[in-house]
N, C-alpha and C. Protein backbone atom coordinates (compact mmCIF):
# COMPACT_ATOMS: atom_id res chain seq x y z
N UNK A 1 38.64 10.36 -32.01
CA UNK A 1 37.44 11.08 -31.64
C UNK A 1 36.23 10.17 -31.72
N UNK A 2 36.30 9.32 -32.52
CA UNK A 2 34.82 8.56 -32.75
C UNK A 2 35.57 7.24 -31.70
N UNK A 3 35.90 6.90 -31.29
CA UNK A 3 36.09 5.76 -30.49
C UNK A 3 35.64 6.24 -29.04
N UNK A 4 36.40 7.66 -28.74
CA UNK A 4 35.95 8.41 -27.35
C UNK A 4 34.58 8.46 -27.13
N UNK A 5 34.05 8.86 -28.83
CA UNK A 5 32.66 9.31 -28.65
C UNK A 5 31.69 7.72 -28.14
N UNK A 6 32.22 6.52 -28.89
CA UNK A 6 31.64 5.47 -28.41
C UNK A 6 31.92 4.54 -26.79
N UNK A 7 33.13 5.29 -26.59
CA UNK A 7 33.17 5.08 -25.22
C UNK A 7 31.87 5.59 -23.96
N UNK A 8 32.02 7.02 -24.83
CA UNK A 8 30.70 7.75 -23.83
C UNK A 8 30.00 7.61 -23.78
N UNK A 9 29.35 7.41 -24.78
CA UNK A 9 27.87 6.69 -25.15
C UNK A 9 27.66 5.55 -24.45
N UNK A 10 28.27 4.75 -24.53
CA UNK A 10 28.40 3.33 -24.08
C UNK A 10 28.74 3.48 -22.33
N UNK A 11 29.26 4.22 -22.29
CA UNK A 11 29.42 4.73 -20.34
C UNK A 11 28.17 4.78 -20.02
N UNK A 12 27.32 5.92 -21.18
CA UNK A 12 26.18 6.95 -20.44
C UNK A 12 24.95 5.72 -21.09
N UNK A 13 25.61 4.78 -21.62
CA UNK A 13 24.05 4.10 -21.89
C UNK A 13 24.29 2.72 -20.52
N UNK A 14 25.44 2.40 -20.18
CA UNK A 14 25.69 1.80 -19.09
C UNK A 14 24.89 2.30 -17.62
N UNK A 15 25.40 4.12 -17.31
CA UNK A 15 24.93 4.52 -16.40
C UNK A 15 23.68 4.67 -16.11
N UNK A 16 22.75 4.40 -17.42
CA UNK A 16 21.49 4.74 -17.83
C UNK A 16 20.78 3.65 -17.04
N UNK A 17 20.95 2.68 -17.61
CA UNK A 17 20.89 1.01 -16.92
C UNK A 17 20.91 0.85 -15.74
N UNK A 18 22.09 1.44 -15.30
CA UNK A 18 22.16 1.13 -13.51
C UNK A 18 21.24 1.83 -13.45
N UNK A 19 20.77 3.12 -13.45
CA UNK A 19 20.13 4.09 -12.92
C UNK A 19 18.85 3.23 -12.83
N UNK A 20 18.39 2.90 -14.08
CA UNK A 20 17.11 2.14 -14.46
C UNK A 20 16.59 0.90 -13.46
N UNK A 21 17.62 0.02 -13.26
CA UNK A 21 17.43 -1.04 -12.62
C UNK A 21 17.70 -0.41 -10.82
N UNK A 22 18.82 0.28 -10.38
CA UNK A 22 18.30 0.58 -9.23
C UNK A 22 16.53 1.30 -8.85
N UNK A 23 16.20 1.92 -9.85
CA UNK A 23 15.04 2.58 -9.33
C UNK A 23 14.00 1.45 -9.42
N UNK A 24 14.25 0.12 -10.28
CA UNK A 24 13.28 -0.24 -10.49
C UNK A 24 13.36 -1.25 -9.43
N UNK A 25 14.28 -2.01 -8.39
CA UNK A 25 14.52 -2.04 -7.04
C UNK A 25 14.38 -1.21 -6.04
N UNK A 26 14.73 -0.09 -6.24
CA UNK A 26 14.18 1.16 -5.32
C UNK A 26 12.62 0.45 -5.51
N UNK A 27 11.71 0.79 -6.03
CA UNK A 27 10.11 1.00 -6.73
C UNK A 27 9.79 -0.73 -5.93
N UNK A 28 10.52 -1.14 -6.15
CA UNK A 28 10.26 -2.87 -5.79
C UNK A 28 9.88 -2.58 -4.16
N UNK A 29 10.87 -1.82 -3.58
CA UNK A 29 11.35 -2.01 -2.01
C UNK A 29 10.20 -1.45 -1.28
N UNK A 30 10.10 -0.47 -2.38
CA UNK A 30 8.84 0.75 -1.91
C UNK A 30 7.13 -0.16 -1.73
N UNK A 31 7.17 -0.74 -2.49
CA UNK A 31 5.69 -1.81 -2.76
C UNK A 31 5.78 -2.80 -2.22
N UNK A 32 6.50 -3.24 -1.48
CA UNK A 32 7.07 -4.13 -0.27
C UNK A 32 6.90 -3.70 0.87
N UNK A 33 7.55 -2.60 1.15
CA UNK A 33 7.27 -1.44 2.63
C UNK A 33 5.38 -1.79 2.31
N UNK A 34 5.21 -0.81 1.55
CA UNK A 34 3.64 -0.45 1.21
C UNK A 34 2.85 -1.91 1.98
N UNK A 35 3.00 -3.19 1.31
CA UNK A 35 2.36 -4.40 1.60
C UNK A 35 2.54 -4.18 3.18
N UNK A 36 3.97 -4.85 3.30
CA UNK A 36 4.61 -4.97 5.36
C UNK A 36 3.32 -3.92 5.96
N UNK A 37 3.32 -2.87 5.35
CA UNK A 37 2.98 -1.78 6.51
C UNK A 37 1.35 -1.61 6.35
N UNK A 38 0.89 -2.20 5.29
CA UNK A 38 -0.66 -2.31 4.66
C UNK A 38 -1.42 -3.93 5.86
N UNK A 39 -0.17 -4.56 6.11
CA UNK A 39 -0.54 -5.75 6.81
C UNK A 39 -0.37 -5.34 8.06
N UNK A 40 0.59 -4.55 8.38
CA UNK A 40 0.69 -4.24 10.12
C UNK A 40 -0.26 -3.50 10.40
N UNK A 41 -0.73 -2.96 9.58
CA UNK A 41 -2.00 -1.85 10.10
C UNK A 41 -3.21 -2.42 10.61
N UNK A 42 -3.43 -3.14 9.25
CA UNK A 42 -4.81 -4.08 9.32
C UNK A 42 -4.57 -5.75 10.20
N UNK A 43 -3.55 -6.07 10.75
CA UNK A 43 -3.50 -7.08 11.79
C UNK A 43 -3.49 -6.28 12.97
N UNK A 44 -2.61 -5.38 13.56
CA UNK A 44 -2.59 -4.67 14.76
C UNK A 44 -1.10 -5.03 15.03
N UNK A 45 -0.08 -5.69 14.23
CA UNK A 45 1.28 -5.61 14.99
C UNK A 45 2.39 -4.53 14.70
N UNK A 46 1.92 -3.28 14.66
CA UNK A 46 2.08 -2.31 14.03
C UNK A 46 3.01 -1.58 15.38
N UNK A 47 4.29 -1.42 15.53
CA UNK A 47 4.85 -1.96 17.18
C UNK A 47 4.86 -0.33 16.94
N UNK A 48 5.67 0.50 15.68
CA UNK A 48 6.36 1.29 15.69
C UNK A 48 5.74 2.83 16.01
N UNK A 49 4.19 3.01 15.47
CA UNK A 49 3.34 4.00 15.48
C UNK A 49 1.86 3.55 15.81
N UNK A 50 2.04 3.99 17.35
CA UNK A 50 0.62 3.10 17.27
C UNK A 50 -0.33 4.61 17.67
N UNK A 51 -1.23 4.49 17.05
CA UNK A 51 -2.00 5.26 17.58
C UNK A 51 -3.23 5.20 18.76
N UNK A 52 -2.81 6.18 20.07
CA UNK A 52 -3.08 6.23 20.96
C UNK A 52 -4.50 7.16 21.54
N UNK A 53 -4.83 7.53 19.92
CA UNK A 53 -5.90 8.61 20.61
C UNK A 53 -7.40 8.42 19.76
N UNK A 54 -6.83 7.33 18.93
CA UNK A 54 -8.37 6.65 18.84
C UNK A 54 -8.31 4.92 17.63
N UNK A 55 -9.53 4.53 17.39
CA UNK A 55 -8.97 3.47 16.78
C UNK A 55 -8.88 3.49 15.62
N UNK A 56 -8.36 2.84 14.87
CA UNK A 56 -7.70 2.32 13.57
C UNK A 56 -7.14 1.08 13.15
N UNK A 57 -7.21 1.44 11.61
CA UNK A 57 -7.12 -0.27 10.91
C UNK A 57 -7.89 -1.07 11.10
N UNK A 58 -6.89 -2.45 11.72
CA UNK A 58 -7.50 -3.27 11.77
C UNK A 58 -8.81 -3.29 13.11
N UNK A 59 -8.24 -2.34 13.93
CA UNK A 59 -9.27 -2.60 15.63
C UNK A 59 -10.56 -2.15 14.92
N UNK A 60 -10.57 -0.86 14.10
CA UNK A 60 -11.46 -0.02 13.86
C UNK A 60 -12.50 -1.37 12.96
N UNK A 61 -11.77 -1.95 12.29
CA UNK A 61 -12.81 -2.54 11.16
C UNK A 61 -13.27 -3.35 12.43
N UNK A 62 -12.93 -4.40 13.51
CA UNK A 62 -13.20 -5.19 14.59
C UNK A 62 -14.44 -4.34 15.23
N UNK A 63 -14.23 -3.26 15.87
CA UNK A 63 -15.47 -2.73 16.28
C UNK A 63 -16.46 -2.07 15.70
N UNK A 64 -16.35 -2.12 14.12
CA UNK A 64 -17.36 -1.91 13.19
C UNK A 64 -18.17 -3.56 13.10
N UNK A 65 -17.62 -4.42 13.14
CA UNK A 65 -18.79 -5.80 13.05
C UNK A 65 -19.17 -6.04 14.67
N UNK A 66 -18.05 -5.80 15.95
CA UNK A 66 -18.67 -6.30 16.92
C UNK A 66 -19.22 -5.41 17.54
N UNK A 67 -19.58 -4.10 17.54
CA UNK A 67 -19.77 -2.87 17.89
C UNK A 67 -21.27 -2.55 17.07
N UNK A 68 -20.90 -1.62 16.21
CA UNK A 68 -21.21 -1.28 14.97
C UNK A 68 -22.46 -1.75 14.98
N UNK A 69 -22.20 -3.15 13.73
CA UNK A 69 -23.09 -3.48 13.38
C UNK A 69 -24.39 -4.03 14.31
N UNK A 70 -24.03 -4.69 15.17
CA UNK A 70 -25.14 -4.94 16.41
C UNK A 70 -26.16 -3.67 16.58
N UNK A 71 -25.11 -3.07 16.65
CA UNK A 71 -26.05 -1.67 17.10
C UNK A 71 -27.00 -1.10 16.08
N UNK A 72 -26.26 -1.24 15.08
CA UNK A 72 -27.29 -0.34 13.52
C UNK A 72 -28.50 -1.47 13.69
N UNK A 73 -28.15 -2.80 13.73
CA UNK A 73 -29.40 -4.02 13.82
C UNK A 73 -30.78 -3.75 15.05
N UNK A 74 -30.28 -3.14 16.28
CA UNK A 74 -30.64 -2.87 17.17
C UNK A 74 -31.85 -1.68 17.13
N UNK A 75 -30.70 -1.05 16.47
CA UNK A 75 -31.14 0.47 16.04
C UNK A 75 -32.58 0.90 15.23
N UNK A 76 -32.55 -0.13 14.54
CA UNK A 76 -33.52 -0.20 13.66
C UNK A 76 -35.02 -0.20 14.47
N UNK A 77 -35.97 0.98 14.21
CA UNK A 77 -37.27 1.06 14.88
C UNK A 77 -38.10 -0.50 14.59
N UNK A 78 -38.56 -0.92 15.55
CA UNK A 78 -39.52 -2.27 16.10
C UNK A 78 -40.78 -2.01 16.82
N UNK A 79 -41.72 -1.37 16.44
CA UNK A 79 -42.76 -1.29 16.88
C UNK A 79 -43.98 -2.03 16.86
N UNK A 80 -44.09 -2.52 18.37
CA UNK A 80 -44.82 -3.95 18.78
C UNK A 80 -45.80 -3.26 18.22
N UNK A 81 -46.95 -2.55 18.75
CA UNK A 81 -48.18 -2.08 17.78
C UNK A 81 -48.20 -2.10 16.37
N UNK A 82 -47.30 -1.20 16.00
CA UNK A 82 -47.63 -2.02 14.53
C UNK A 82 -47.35 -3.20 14.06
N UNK A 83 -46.86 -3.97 14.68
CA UNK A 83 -46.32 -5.50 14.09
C UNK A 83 -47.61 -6.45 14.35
N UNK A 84 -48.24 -6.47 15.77
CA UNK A 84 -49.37 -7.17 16.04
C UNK A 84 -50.44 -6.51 15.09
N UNK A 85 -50.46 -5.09 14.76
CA UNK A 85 -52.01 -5.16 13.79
C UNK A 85 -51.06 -5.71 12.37
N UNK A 86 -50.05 -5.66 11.84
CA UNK A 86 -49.85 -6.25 10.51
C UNK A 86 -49.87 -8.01 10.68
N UNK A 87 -49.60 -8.56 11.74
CA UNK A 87 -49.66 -10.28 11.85
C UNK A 87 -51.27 -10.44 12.46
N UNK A 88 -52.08 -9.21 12.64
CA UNK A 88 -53.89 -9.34 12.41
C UNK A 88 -54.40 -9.52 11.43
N UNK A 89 -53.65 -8.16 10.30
CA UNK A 89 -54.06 -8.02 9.07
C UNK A 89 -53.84 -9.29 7.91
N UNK A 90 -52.49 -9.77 8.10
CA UNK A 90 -51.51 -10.95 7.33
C UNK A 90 -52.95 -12.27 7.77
N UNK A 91 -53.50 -12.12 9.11
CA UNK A 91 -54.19 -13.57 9.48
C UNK A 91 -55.45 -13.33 8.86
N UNK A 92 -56.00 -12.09 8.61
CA UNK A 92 -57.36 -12.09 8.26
C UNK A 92 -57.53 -11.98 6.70
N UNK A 93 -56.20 -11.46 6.09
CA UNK A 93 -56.16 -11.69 4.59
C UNK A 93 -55.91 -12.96 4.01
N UNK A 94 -54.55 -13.84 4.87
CA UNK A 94 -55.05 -15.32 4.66
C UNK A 94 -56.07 -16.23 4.60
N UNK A 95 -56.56 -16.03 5.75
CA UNK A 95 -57.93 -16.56 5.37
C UNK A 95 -58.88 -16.21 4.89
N UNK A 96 -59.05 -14.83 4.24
CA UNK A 96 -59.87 -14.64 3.29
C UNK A 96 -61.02 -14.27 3.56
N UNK A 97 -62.56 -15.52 2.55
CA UNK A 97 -63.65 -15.40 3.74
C UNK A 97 -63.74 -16.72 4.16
N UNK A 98 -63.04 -17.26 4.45
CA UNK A 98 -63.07 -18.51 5.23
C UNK A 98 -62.51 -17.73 7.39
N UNK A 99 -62.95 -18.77 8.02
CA UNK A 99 -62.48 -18.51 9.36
C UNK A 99 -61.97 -19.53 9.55
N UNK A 100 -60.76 -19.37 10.20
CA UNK A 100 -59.76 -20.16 10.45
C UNK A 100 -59.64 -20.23 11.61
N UNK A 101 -59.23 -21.76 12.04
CA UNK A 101 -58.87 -22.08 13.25
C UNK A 101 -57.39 -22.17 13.88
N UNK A 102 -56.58 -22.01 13.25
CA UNK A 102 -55.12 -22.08 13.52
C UNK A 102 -54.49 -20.66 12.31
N UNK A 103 -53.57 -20.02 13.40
CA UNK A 103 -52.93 -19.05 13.06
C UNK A 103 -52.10 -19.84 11.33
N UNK A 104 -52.11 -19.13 10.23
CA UNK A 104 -52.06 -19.52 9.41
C UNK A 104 -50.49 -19.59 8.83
N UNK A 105 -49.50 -20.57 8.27
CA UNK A 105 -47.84 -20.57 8.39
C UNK A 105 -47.76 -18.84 7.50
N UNK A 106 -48.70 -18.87 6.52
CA UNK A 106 -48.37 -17.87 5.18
C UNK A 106 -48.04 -16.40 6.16
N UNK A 107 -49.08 -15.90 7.04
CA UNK A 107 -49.37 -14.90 7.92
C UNK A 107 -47.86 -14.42 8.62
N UNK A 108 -47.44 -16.01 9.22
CA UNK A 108 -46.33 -15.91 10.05
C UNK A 108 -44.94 -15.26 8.70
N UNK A 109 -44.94 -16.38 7.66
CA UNK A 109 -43.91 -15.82 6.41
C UNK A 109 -43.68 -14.62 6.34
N UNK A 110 -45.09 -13.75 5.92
CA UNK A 110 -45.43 -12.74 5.57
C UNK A 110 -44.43 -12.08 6.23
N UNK A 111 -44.58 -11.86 7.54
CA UNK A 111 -44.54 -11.12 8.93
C UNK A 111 -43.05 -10.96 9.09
N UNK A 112 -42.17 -12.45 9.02
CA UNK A 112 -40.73 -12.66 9.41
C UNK A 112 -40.10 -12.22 8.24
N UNK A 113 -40.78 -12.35 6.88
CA UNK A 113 -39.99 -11.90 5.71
C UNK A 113 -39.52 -10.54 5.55
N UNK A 114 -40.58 -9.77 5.93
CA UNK A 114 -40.82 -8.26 6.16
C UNK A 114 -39.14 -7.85 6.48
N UNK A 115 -39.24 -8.23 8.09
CA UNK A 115 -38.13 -8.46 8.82
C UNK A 115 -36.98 -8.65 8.60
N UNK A 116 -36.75 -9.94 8.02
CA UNK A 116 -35.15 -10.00 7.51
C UNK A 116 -35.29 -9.30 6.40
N UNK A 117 -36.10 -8.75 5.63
CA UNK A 117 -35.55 -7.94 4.27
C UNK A 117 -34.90 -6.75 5.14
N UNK A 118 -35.09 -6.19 5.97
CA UNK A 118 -35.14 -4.87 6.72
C UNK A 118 -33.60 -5.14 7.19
N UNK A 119 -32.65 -6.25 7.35
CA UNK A 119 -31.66 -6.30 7.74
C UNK A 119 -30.62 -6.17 6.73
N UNK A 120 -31.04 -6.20 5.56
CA UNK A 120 -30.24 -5.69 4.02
C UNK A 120 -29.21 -4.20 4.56
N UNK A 121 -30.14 -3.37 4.44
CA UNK A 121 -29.64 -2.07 5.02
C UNK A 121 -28.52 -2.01 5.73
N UNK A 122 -28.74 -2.11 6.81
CA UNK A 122 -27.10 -2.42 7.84
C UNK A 122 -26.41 -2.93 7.28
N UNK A 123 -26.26 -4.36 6.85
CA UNK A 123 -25.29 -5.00 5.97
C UNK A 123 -24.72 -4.22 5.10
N UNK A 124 -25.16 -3.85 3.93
CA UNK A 124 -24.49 -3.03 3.20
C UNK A 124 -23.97 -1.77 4.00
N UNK A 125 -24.73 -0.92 5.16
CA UNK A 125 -24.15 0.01 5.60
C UNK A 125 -22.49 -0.48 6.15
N UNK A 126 -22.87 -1.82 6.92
CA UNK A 126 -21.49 -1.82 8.04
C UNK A 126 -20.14 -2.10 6.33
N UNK A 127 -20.68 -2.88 5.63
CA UNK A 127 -19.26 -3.03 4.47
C UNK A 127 -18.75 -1.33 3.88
N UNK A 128 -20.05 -1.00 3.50
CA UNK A 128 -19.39 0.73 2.80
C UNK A 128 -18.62 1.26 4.23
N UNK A 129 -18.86 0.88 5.36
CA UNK A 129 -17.97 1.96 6.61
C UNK A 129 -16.69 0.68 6.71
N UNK A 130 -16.55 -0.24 6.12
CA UNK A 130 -15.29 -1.34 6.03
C UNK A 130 -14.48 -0.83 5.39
N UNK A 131 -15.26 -0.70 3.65
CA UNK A 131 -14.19 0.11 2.72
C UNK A 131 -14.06 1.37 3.04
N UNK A 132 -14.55 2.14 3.46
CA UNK A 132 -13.82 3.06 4.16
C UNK A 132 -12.81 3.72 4.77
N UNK A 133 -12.58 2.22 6.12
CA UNK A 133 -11.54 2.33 6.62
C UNK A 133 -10.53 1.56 5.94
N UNK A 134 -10.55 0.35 4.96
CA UNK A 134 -9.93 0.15 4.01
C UNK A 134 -9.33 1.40 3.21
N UNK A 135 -9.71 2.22 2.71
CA UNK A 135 -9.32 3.10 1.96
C UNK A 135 -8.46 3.94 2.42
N UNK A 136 -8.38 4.25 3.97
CA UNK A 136 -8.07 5.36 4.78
C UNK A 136 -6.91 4.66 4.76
N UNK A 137 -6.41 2.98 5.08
CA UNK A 137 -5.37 2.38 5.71
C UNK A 137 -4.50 2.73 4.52
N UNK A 138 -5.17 2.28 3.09
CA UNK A 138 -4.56 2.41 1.88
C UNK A 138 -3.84 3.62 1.91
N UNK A 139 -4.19 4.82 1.98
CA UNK A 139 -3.87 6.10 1.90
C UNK A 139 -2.64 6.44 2.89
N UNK A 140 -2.94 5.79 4.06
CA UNK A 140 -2.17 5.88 5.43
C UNK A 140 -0.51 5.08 4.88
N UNK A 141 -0.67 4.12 4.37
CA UNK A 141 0.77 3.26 3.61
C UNK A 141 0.71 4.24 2.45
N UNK A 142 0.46 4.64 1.64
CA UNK A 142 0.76 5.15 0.23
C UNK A 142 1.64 6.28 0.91
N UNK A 143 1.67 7.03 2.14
CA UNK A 143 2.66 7.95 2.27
C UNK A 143 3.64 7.60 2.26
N UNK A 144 4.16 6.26 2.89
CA UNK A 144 5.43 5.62 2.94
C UNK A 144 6.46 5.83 1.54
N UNK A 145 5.27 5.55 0.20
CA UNK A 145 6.08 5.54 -0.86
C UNK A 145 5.91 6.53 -1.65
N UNK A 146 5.76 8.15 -1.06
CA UNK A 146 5.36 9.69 -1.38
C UNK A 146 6.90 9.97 -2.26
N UNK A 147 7.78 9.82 -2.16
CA UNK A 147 9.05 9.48 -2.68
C UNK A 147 9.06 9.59 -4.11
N UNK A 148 7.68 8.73 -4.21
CA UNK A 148 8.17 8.58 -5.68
C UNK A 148 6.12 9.01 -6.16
N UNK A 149 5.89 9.77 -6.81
CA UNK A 149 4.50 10.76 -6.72
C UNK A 149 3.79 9.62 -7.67
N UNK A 150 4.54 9.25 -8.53
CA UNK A 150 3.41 8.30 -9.65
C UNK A 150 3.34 7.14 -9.39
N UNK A 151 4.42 6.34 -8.49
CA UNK A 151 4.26 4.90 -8.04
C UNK A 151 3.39 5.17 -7.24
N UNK A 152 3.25 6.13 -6.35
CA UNK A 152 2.17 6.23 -5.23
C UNK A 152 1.08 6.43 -5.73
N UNK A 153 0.82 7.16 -6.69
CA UNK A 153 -0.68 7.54 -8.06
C UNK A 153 -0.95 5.84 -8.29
N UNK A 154 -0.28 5.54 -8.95
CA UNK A 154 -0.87 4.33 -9.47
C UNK A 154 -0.65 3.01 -8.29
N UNK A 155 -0.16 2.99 -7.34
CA UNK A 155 -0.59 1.58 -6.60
C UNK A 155 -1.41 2.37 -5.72
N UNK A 156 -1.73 3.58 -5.11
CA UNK A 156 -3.14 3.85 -4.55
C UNK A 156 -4.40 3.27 -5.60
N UNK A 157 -4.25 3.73 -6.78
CA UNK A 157 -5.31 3.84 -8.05
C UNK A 157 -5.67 2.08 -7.91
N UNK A 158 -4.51 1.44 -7.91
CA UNK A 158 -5.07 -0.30 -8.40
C UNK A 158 -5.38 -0.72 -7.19
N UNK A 159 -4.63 -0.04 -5.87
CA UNK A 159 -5.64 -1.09 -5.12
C UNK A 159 -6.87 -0.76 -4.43
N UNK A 160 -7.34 0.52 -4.48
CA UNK A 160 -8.47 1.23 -4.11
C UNK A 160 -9.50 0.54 -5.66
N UNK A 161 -8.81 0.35 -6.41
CA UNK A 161 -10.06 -0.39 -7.21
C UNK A 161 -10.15 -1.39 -7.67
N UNK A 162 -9.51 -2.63 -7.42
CA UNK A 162 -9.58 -4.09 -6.59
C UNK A 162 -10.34 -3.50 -5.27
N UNK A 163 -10.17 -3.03 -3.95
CA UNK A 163 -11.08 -3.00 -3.57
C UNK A 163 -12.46 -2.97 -3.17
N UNK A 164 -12.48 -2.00 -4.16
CA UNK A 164 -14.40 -1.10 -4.51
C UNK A 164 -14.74 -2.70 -5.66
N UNK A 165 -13.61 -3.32 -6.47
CA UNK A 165 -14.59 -4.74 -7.49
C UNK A 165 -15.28 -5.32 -6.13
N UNK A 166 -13.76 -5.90 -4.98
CA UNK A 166 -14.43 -6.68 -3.63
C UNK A 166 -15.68 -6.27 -3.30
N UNK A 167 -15.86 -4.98 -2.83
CA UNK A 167 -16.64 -4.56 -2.46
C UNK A 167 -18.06 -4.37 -2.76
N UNK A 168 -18.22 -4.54 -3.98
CA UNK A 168 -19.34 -5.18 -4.80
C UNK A 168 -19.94 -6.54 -5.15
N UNK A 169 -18.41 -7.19 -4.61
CA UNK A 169 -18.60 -9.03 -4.73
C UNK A 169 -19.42 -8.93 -3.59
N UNK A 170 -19.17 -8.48 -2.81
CA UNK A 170 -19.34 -8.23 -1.15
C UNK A 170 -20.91 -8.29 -1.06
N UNK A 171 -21.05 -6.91 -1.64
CA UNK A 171 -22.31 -6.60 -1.42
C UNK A 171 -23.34 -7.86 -2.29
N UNK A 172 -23.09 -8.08 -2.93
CA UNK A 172 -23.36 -9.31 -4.19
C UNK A 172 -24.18 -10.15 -3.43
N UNK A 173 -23.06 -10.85 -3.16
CA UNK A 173 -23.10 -11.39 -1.93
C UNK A 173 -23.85 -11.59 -0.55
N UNK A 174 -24.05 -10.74 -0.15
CA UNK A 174 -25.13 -10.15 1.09
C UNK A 174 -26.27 -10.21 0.58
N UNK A 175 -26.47 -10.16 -0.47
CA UNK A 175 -27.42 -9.56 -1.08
C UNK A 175 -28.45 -11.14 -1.49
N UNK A 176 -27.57 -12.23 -2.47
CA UNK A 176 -27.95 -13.32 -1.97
C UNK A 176 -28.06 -14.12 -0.79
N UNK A 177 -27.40 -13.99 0.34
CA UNK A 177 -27.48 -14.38 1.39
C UNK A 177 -28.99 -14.18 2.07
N UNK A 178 -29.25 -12.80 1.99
CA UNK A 178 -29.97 -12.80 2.38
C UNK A 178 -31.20 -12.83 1.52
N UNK A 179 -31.48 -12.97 0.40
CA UNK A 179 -32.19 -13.17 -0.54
C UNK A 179 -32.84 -15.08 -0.08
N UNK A 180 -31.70 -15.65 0.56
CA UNK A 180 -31.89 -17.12 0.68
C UNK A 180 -32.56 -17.44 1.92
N UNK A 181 -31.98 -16.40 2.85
CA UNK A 181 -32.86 -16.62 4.05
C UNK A 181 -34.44 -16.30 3.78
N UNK A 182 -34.46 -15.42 2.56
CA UNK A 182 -36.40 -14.55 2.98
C UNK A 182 -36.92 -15.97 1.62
N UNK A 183 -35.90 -16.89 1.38
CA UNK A 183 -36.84 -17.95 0.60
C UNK A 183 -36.97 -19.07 1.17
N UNK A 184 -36.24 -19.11 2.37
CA UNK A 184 -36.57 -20.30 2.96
C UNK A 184 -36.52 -20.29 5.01
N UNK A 185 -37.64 -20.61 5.62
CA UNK A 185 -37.19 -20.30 6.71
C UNK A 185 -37.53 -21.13 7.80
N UNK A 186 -36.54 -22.28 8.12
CA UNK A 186 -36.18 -23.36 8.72
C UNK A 186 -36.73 -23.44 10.11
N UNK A 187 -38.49 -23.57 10.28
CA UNK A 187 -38.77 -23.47 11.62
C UNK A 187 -38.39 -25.09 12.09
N UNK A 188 -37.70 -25.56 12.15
CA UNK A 188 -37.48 -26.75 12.10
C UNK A 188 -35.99 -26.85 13.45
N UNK A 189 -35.48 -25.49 13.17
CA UNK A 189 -34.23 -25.09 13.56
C UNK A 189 -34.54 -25.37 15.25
N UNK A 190 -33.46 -25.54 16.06
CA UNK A 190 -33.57 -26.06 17.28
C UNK A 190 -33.25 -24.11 17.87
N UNK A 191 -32.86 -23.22 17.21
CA UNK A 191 -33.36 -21.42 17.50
C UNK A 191 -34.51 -21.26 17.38
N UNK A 192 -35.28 -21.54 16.39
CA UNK A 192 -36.53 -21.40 16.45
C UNK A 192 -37.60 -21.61 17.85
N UNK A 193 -38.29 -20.56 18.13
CA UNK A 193 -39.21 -20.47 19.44
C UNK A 193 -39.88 -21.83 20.04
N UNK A 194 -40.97 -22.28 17.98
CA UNK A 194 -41.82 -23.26 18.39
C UNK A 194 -41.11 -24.76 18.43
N UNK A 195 -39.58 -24.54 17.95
CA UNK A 195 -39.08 -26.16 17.80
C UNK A 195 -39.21 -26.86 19.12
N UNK A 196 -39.85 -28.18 18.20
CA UNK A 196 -40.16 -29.72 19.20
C UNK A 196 -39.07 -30.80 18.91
N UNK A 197 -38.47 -31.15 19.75
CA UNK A 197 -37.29 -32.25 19.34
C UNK A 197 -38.67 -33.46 19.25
């Protein structure tokens, strides 16, 4: 009786094992699919389900920077009247009470700085509508591995937030970028209107 009993035990701690290690290959295969199908989405070689009735993934994030963002930049109100009385105002506060004979560089600063600060906005808008569709793709693969309810809980959970860290590097980021342009501004540049070779 006690030898049987250690047979069983020893069966059911055997079967335990397999069980253990297949699922934990199952769980492997599943976060593998997840990646494959997290990359076919967001490249476009996605042969098997394509969707035909509007865009997604990767196209969608493509016509959010070449689309999109142009447009929000575009979008943005530019009103010549008020810009000529603020580059009046910028010339007559530069000079003070002195009268000046040449439009003054500070006036022009003033004026262009205004400007690119005003392009902050969009930037951060077009990345929050990135992670977005980031998030959606995430969600869109996490069904693949619905199978199993808590592997899908927790690799939605870690990579939706690795994302949102990116997404703050991101903005970080933008944020100095353009912080560098409104400190320095290279009329020197062969874009620039007044450049003289």
């Amino acid at each position: 009786m006690c030898s049987f009993g250690r047979i069983n035990r020893n069966e059911y701690i055997e079967d335990i094992q397999t069980a253990y290690y297949e699922n934990v290959s199952e769980g492997i295969r599943m976060i593998q699919h997840f990646a494959i199908g997290f990359e076919k989405i967001l490249e476009g070689s996605r042969s098997d389900d394509v969707n035909t009735a509007e865009l997604s993934g990767g196209a969608k994030i493509n016509c959010l920077f070449h689309e999109r963002f142009p447009y929000e930049i575009v979008k943005m109100e530019f009103d010549e009247i008020e810009l000529r009385r603020e580059i009046a105002i910028a010339i007559v506060n530069i000079h003070g009470v002195r009268i000046g004979l040449f439009t003054p560089d500070l006036a022009f600063d003033a004026i262009v700085k205004k400007q690119i600060a005003r392009l902050r906005e969009p930037c951060m808008k077009i990345v929050d509508l990135v992670v977005n569709e980031l998030s959606n793709i995430i969600h869109t693969c996490a069904d693949s591995i619905s199978r199993f309810p808590r592997l899908r809980e927790v690799v939605e959970r870690l990579i939706t937030s690795h994302v949102g860290k990116r997404e703050m590097a991101c903005k970080d980021q933008l944020s100095v970028y353009i912080d560098c342009q409104l400190s320095y501004m290279n009329t020197n540049h062969e874009d620039f209107i007044g450049f003289a070779k």
